[in-house]
Protein backbone atom coordinates (compact mmCIF):
# COMPACT_ATOMS: atom_id res chain seq x y z
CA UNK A 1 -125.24 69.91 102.04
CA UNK A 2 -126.03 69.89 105.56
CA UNK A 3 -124.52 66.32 107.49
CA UNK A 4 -121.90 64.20 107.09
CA UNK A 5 -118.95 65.15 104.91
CA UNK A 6 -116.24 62.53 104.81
CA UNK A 7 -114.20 63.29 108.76
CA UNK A 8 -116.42 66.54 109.22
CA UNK A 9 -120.54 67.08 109.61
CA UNK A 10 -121.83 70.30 107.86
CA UNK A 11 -124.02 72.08 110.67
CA UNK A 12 -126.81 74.31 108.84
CA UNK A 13 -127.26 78.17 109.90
CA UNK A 14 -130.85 77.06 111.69
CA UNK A 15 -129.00 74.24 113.56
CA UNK A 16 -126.39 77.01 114.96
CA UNK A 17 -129.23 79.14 115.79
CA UNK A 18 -130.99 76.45 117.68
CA UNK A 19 -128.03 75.75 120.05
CA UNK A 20 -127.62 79.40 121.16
CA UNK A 21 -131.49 80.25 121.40
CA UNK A 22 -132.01 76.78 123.47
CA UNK A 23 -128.54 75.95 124.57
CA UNK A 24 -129.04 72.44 123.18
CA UNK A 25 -129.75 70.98 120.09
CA UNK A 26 -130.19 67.75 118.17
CA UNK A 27 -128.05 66.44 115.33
CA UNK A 28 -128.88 63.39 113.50
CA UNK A 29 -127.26 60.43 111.78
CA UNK A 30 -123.50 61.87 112.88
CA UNK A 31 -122.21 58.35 112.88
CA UNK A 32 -123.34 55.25 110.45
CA UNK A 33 -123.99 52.22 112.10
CA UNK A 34 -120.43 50.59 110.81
CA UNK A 35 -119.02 53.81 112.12
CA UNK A 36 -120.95 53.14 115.19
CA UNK A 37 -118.78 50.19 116.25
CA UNK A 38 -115.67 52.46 116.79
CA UNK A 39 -117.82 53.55 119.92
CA UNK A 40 -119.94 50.77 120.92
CA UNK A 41 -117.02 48.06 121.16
CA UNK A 42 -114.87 49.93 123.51
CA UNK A 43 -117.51 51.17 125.29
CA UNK A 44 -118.50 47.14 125.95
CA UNK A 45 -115.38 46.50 127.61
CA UNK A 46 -115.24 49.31 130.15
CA UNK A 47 -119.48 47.88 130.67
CA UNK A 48 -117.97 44.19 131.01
CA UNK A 49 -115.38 45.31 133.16
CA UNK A 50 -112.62 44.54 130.91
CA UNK A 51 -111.22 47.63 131.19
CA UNK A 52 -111.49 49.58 134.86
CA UNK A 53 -110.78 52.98 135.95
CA UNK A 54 -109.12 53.81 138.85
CA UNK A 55 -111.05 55.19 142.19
CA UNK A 56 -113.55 57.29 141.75
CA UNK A 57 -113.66 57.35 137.99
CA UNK A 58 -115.89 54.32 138.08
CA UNK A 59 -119.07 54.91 139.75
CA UNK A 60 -122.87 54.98 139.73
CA UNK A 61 -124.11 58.41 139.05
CA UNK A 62 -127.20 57.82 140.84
CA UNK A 63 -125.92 58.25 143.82
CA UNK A 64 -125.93 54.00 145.27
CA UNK A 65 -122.70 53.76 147.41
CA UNK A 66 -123.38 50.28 147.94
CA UNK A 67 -123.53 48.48 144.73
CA UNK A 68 -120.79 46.77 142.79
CA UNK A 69 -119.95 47.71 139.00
CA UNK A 70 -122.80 44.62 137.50
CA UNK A 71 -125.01 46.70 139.62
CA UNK A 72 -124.54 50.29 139.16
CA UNK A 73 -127.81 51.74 137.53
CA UNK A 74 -126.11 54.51 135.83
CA UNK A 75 -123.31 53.23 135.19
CA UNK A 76 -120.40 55.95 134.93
CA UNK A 77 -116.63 55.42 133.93
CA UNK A 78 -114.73 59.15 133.07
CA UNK A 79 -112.35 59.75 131.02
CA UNK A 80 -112.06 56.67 128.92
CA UNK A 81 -109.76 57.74 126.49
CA UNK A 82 -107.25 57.86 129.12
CA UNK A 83 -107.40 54.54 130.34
CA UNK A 84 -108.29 52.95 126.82
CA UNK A 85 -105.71 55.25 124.77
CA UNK A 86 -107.09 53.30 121.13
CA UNK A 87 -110.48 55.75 121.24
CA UNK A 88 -108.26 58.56 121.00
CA UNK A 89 -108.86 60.06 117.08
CA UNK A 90 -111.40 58.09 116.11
CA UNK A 91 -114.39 58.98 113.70
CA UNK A 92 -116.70 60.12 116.47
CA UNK A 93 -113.59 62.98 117.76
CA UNK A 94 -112.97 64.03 114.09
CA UNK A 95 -116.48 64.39 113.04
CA UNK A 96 -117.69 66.03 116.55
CA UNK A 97 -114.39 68.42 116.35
CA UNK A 98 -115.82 69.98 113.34
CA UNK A 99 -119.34 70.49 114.75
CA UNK A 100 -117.77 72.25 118.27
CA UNK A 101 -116.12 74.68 115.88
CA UNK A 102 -118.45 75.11 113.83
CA UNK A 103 -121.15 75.50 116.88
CA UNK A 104 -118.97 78.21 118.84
CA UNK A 105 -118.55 80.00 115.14
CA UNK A 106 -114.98 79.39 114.50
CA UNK A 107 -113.72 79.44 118.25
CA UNK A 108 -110.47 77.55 119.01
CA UNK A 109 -111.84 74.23 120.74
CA UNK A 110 -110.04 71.11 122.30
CA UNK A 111 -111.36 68.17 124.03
CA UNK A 112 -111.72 68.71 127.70
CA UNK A 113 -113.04 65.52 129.08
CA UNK A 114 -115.04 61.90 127.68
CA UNK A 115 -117.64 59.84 129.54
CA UNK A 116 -119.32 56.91 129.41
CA UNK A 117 -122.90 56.70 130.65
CA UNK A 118 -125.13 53.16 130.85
CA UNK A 119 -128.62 52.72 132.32
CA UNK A 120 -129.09 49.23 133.53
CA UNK A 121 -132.72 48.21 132.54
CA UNK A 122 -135.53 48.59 134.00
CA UNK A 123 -134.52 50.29 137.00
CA UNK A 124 -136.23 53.18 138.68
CA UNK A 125 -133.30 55.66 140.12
CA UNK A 126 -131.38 55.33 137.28
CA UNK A 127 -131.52 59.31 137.24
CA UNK A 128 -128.89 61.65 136.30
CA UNK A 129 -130.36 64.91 138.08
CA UNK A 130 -131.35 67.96 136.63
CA UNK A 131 -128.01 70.48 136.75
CA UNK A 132 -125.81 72.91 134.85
CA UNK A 133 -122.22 71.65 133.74
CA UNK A 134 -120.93 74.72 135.01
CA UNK A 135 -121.80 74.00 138.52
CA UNK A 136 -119.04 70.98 138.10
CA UNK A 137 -116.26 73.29 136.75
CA UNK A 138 -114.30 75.80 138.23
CA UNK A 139 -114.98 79.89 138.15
CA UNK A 140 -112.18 80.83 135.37
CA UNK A 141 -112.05 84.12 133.76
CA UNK A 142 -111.30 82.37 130.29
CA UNK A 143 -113.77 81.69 127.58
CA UNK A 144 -116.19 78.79 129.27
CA UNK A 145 -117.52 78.13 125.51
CA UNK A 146 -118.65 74.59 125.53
CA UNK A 147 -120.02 71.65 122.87
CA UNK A 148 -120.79 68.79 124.65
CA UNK A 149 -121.24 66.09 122.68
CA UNK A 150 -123.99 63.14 123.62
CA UNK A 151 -123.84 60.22 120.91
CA UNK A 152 -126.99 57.64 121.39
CA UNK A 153 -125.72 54.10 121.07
CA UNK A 154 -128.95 52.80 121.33
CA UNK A 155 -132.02 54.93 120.66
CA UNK A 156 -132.70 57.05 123.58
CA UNK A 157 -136.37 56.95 124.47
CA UNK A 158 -138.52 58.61 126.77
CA UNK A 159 -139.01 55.21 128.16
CA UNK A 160 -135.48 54.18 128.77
CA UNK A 161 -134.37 58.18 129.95
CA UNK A 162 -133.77 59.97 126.95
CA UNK A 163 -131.69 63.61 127.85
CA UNK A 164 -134.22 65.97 128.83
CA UNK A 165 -133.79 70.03 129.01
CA UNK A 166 -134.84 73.30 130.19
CA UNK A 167 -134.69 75.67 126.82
CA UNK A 168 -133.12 78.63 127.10
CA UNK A 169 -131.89 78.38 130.74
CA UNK A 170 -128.65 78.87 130.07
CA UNK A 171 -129.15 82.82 129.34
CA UNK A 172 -130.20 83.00 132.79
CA UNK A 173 -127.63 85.56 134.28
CA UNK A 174 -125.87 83.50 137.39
CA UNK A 175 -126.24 79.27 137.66
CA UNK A 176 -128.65 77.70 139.98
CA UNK A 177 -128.02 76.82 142.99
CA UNK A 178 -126.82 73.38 143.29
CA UNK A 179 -126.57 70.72 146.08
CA UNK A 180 -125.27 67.57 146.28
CA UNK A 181 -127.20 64.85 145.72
CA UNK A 182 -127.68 62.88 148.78
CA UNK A 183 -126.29 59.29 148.74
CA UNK A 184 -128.15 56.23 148.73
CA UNK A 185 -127.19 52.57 150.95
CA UNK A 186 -124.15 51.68 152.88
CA UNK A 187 -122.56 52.96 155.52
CA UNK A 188 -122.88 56.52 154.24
CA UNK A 189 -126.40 56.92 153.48
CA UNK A 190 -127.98 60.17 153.56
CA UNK A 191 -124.44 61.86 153.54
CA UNK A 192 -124.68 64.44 151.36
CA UNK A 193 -120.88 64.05 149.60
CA UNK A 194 -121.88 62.39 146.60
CA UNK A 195 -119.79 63.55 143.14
CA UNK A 196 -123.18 64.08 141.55
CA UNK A 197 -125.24 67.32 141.77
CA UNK A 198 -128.32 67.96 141.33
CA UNK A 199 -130.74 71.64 140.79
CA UNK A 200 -134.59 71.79 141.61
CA UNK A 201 -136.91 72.88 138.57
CA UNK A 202 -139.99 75.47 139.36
CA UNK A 203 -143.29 74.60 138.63
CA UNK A 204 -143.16 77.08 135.79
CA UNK A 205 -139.91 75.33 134.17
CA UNK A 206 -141.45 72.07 134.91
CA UNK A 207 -144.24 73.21 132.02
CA UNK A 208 -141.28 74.20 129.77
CA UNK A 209 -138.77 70.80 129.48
CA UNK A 210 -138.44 69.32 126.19
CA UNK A 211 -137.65 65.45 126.07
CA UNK A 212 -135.45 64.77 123.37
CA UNK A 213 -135.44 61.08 122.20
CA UNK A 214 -133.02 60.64 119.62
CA UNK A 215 -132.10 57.64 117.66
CA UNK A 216 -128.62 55.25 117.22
CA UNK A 217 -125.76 57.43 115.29
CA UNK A 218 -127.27 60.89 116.42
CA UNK A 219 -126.22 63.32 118.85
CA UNK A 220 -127.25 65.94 120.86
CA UNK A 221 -124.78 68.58 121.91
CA UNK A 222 -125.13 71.16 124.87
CA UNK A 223 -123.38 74.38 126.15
CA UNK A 224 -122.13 74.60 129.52
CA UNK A 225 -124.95 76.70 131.22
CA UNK A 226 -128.03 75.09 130.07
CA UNK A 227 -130.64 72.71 132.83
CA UNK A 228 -130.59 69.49 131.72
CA UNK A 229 -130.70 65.75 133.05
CA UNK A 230 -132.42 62.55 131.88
CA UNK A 231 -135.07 60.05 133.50
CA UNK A 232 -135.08 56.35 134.57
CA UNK A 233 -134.78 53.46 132.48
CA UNK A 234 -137.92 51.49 132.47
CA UNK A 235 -137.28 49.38 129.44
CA UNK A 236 -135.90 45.97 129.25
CA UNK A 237 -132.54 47.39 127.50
CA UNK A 238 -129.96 48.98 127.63
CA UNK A 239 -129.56 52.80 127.13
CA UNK A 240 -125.89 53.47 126.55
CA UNK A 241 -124.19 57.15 125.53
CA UNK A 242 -120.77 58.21 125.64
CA UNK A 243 -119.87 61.69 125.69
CA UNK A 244 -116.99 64.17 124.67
CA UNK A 245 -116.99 67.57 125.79
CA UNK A 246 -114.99 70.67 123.81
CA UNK A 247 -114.26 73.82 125.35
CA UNK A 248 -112.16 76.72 124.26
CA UNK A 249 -108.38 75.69 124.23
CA UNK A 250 -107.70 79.18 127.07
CA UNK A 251 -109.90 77.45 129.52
CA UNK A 252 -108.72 73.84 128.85
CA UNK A 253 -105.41 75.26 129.71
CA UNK A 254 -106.25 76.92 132.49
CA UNK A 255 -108.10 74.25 134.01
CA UNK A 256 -104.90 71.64 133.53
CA UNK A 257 -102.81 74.28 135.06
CA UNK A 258 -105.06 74.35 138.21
CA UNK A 259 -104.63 70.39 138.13
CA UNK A 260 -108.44 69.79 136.92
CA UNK A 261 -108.75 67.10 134.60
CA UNK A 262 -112.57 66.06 135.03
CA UNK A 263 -111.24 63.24 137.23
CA UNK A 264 -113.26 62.32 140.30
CA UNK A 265 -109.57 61.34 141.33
CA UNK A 266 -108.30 64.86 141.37
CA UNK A 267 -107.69 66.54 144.61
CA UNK A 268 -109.04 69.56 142.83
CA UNK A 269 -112.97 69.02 142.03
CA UNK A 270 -116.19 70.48 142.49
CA UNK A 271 -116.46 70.46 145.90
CA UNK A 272 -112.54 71.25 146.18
CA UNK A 273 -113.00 74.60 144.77
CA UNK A 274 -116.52 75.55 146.45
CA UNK A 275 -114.98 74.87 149.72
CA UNK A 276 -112.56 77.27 148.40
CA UNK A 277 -115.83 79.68 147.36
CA UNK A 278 -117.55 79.27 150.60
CA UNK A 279 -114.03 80.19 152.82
CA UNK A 280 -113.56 82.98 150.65
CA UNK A 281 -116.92 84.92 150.27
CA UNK A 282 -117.21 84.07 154.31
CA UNK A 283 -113.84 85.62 155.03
């Protein structure tokens, strides 16, 4: 039977077909609400700034240079699990392990990277801006299969910015191109360095995004090549996520020999290695 099954969650054949015809798709009730707590309460103290990542790991995804943390409107920490080691192995990896593999049809896959994303409430940039994962990640000649996995731990609505996506973009033969988007306050507004980046949707894709509200406990889970982003959060909650990303073991190799870890720390990011790109196709 199709759902949860003890530390795994049975994927059906239409489910599989989805997520390689759309590049996304939606999997509900992957967690029980006790389970839920495994996520939610760690998730509070990063949010209450009990626990703090270093640098650049902590920032608002917006784009806002010039807010503190109890201000951020999309709140971002990376890589939790490293700087909170008790989430490592919990029910949400074990149960989202088996649904990667069973996704990429038996591939070899291995957590690459975890986030935690929270849109303060009623707040009108609270954007995360239409892009392609890949755009973030560096050009390797390995397997890029990807299962990104986006738990709700409250119900995302359309209201409060619910993930949003472009179907079937990611069979599109070369990514988008991709800027970055421009910063907001402070001394450096309108610089365009900010870690986030963002595509622009044509007025024919515009016709073709699907919103995909999804409730508490349920996930959706994307590849690495489909358009995707989420809107503001005009509600008087909360809408909290956290996310853990798979990709094949060859690449998440490859990309810890290069020194990429997903860190906005590391000296090798996304606009590290386009640099790198731009110097080398201009040579």
């Amino acid at each position: 039977m199709p759902g949860i099954d003890g530390d795994a969650y049975v994927v059906t054949p239409e489910q599989i077909e989805a997520f390689e015809r759309d590049g996304y798709v939606h999997l509900p009730n992957v967690l029980t609400e006790d389970e839920m707590r495994e996520v939610e309460e760690p998730a509070m103290r990063f949010i209450r700034g009990e626990v703090v990542p270093e640098g650049k790991d902590l920032c608002d995804m917006s784009g806002a240079t010039d807010r503190t943390p109890d201000e951020y409107t999309v709140f971002n920490a990376m890589l939790p699990r490293r700087y909170m080691p008790s989430m490592r192995g919990n029910i949400f990896e074990r149960r989202t392990a088996s649904i990667a593999t069973q996704l990429q049809r038996g591939k070899n896959m291995a957590i690459d990277y975890d986030q935690l994303l929270a849109k303060r409430p009623s707040t009108s940039d609270s954007i995360f801006a239409w892009h392609q994962d890949m755009a973030y990640w560096p050009p390797l000649e390995e397997d890029p299969s990807t299962c990104t996995c986006w738990i709700a731990i409250d119900d995302s609505t359309v209201e409060n910015g619910c993930m949003r996506f472009l179907p079937g973009s990611g069979m599109e033969k070369e990514l988008r191109a991709h800027a970055p988007v421009k910063l907001k306050g402070g001394d450096r507004a309108d610089d365009e360095s900010s870690h986030a980046l963002c595509t622009t949707l044509t007025a024919e894709d515009e016709t073709r995004v699907r919103l995909v509200p999804i409730k508490r406990g349920d996930i959706t889970v994307h590849d690495e090549r489909v358009v995707h982003g989420s809107g503001p959060n005009g509600s008087d909650g909360w809408r909290r996520a956290y996310v853990l990303a798979y990709r094949t073991k060859d690449v998440v190799d490859e990309e810890r020999r290069l020194g990429f870890t997903h860190s906005h720390n590391d000296a090798y990011n996304w606009d590290a290695f386009h640099a790198w790109q731009e110097k080398a196709a201009s040579a």
